[in-house]
Protein backbone atom coordinates (compact mmCIF):
# COMPACT_ATOMS: atom_id res chain seq x y z
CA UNK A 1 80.31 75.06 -5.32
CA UNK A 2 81.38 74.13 -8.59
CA UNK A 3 84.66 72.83 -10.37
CA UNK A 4 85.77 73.79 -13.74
CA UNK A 5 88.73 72.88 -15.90
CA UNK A 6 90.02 75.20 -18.84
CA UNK A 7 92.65 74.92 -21.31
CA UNK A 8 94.34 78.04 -22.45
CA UNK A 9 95.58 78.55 -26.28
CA UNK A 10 98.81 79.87 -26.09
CA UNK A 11 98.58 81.64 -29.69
CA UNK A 12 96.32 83.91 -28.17
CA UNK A 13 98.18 86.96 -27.42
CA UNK A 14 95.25 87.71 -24.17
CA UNK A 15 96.46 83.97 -23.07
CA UNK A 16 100.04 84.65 -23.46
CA UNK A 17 99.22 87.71 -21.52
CA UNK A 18 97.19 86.28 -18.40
CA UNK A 19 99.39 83.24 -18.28
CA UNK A 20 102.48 85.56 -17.69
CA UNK A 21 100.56 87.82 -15.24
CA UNK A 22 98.07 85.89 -12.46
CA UNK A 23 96.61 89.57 -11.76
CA UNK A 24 95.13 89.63 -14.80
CA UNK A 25 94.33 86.11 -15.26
CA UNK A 26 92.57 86.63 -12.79
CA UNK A 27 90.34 90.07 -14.16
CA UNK A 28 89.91 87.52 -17.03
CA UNK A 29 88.55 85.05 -15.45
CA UNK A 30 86.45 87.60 -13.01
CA UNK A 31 84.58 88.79 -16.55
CA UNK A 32 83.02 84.82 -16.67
CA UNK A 33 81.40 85.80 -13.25
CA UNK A 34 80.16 89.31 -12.97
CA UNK A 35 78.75 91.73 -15.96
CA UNK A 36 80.88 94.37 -17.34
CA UNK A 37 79.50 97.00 -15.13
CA UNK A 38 79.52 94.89 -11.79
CA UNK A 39 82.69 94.72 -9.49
CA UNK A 40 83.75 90.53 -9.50
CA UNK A 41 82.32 89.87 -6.07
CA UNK A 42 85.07 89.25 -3.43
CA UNK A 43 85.46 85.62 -2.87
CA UNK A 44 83.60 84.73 -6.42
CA UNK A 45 85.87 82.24 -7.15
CA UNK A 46 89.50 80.40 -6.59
CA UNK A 47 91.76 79.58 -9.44
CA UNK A 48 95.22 77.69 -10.06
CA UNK A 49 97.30 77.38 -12.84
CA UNK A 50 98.28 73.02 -13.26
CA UNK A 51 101.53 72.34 -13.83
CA UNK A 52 99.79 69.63 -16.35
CA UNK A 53 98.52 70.98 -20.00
CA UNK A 54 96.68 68.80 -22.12
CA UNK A 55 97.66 66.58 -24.81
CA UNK A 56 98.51 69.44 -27.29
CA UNK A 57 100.21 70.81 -24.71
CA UNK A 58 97.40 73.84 -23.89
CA UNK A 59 98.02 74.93 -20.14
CA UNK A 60 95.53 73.92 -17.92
CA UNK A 61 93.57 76.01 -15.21
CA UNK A 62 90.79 74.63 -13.03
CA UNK A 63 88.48 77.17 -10.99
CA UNK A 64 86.26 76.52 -8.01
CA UNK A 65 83.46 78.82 -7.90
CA UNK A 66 80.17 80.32 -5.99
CA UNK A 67 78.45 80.17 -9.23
CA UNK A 68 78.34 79.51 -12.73
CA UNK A 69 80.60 81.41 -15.32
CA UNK A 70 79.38 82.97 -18.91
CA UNK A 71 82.44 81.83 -20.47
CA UNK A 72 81.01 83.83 -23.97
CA UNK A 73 82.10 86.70 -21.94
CA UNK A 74 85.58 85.61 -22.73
CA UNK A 75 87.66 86.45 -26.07
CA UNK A 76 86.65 82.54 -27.51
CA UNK A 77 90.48 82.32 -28.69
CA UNK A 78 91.40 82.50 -25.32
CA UNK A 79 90.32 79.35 -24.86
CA UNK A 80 92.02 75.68 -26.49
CA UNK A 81 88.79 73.77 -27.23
CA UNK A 82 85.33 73.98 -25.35
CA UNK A 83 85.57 74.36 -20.82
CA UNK A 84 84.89 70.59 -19.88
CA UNK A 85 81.28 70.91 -17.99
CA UNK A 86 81.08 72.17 -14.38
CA UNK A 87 80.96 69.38 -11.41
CA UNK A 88 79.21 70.22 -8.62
CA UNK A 89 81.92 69.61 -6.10
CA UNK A 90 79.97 69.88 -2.42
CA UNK A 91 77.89 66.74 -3.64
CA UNK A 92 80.42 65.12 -5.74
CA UNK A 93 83.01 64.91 -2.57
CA UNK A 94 80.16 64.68 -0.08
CA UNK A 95 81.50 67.82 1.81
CA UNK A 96 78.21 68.18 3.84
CA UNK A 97 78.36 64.71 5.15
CA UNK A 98 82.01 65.09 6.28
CA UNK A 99 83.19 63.22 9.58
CA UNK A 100 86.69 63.43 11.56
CA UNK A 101 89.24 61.11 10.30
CA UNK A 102 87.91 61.17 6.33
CA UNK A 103 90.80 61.04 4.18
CA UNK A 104 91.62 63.35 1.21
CA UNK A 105 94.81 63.45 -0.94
CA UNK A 106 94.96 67.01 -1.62
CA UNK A 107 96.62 69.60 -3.93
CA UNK A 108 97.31 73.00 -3.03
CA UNK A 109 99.38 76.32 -4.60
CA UNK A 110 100.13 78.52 -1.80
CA UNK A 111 101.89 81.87 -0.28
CA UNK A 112 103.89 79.85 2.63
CA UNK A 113 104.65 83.06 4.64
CA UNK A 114 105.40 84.97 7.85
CA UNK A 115 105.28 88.63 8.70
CA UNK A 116 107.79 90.47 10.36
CA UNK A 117 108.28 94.45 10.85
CA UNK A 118 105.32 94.71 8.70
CA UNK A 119 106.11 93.04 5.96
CA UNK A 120 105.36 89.76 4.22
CA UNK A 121 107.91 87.64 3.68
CA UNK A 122 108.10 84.10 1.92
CA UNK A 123 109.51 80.94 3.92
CA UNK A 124 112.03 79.59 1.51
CA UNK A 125 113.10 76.71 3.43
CA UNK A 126 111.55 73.16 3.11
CA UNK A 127 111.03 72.69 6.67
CA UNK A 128 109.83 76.17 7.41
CA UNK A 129 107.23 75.68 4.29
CA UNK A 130 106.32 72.23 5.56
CA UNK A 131 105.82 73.68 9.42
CA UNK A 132 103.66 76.86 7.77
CA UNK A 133 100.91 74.48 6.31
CA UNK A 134 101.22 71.84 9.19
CA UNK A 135 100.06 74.59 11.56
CA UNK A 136 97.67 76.27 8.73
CA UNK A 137 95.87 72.76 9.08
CA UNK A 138 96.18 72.32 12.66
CA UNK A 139 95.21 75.32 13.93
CA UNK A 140 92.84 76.90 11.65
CA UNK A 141 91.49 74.85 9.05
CA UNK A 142 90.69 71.22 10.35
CA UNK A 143 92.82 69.17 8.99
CA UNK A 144 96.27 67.36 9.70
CA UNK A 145 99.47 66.27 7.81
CA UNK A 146 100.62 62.98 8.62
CA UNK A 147 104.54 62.83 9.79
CA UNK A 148 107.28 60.89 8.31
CA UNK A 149 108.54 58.08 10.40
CA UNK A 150 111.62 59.17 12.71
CA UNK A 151 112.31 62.14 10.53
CA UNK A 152 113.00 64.46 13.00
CA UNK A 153 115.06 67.84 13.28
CA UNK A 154 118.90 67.41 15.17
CA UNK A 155 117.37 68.79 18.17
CA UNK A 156 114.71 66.17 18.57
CA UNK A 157 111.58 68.44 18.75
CA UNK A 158 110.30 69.03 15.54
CA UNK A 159 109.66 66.32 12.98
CA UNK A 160 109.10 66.72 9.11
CA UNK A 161 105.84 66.39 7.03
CA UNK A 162 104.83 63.63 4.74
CA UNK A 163 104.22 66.41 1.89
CA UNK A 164 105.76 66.84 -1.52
CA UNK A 165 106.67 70.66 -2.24
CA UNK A 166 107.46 71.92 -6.00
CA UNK A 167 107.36 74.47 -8.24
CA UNK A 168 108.64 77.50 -6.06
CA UNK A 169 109.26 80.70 -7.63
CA UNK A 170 108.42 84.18 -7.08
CA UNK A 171 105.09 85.16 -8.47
CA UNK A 172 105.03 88.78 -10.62
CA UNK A 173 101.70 90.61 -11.32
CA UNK A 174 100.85 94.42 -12.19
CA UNK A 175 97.65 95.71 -10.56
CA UNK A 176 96.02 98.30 -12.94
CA UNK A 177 97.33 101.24 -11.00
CA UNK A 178 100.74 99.92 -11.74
CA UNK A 179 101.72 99.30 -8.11
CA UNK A 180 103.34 95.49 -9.21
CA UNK A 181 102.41 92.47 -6.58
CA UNK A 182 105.43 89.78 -5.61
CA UNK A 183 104.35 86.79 -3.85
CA UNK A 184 106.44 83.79 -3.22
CA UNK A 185 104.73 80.57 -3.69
CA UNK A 186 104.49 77.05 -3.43
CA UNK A 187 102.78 73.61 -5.06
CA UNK A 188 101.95 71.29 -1.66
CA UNK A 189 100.98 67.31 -3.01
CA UNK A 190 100.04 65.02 -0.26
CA UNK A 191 97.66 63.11 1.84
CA UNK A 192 95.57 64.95 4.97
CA UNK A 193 93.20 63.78 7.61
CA UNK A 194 89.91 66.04 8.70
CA UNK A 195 89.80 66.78 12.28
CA UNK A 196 87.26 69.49 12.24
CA UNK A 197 84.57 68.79 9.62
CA UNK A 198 83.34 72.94 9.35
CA UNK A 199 86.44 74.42 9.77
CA UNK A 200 87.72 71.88 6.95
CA UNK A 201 84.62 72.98 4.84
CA UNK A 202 85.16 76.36 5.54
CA UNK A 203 88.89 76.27 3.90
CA UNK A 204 87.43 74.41 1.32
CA UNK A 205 85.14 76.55 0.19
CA UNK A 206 87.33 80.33 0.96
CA UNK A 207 91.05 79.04 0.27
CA UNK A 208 94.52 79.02 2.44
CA UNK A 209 96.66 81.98 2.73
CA UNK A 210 96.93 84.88 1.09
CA UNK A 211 97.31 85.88 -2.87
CA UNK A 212 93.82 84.43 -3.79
CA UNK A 213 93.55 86.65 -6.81
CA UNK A 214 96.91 85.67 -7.92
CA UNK A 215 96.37 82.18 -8.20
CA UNK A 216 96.88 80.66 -4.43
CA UNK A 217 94.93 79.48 -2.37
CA UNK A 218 92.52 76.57 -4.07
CA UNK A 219 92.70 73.38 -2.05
CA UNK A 220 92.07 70.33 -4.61
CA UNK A 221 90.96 67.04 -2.91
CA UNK A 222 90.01 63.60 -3.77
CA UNK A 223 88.90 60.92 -1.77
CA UNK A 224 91.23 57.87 -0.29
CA UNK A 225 89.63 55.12 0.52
């Protein structure tokens, strides 16, 4: 697995484009990792748009992939300055060597949802967001969220998340058959513990939630010691 970080040039009218539309940030993106005449392969790669830029003020994207990109297959004024070099992140974090209780502050853009009569709908409450990745973690992916001291609901039963949540807004793409894609989402900062070193991995490596190819999904972590 490998991390990348980009910096888009917003003069570029392709950048202005993608950065306004995640669907087809993301067919950009696909064209660094599959030829023209190959279908991206599913699962290829997870991207997020930062809500950091750079110091000119580029916006910033980082990308976790399968495999190495051919950036040249990119419009080069798409780009603001050269893609810093890839890191390979399974031996960088030591993913393989992963026990119970390692530590991770983590960053994650996600689709905090439920569905009901068929449809997908977005939680738009703090608590109900907070709850959606608490039992994400919990029940599926290996990790948990610590609580916050005595911060429980009026009834008593349920108590709050230590987690930071930011940046919600309703996400707008266009696929290329014109049928247009809304997804809520969210940006989770915070601290998590691994219970369950290969279903953590496996999370890592595939995302959380749905709306992958519209940004959501990539789970950022670094070490706490």
């Amino acid at each position: 697995m490998y991390l990348h970080r980009i910096h888009l040039d917003p003069r570029s009218r392709e950048a202005r484009r993608d950065l306004a539309d995640p669907y087809e940030m993301h067919s950009t993106l696909c064209r660094a990792f599959s030829a023209p005449d190959i279908k991206c392969p599913e699962g290829e790669f997870l991207w997020r748009l930062e809500p950091e830029t750079d110091g000119g003020g580029n916006p910033r994207v980082i990308i976790q992939s399968r495999s190495l990109p051919d950036w040249s297959r990119i419009a080069a004024d798409w780009f603001s300055g050269s893609p810093a070099a890839p890191v390979n992140i399974l031996e960088r974090l030591r993913l393989n060597a992963l026990k119970p209780g390692a530590k991770f502050r983590f960053r994650l853009r996600a689709n905090p949802s439920v569905t009901r009569n068929g449809k997908r709908l977005g939680l738009l409450r703090a608590p109900e967001q907070e709850l959606w990745l608490d039992r994400k973690g919990r029940e599926q992916h290996g990790f948990a969220l610590p609580y916050l001291a005595g911060a429980e609901e009026p009834d008593g039963q349920a108590k709050r998340v230590a987690v930071r949540i930011s940046q919600e807004r309703m996400l707008h793409g266009r696929r290329r058959n014109g049928i247009e894609i809304r997804l809520f989402s969210a940006l989770y900062d915070g601290v998590l513990n691994v219970t369950e070193p290969e279903a953590f991995r496996a999370a890592f490596q595939k995302g959380i939630g749905h709306g992958k190819t519209m940004g959501l999904g990539l789970l950022s972590i670094v070490p706490v010691f």
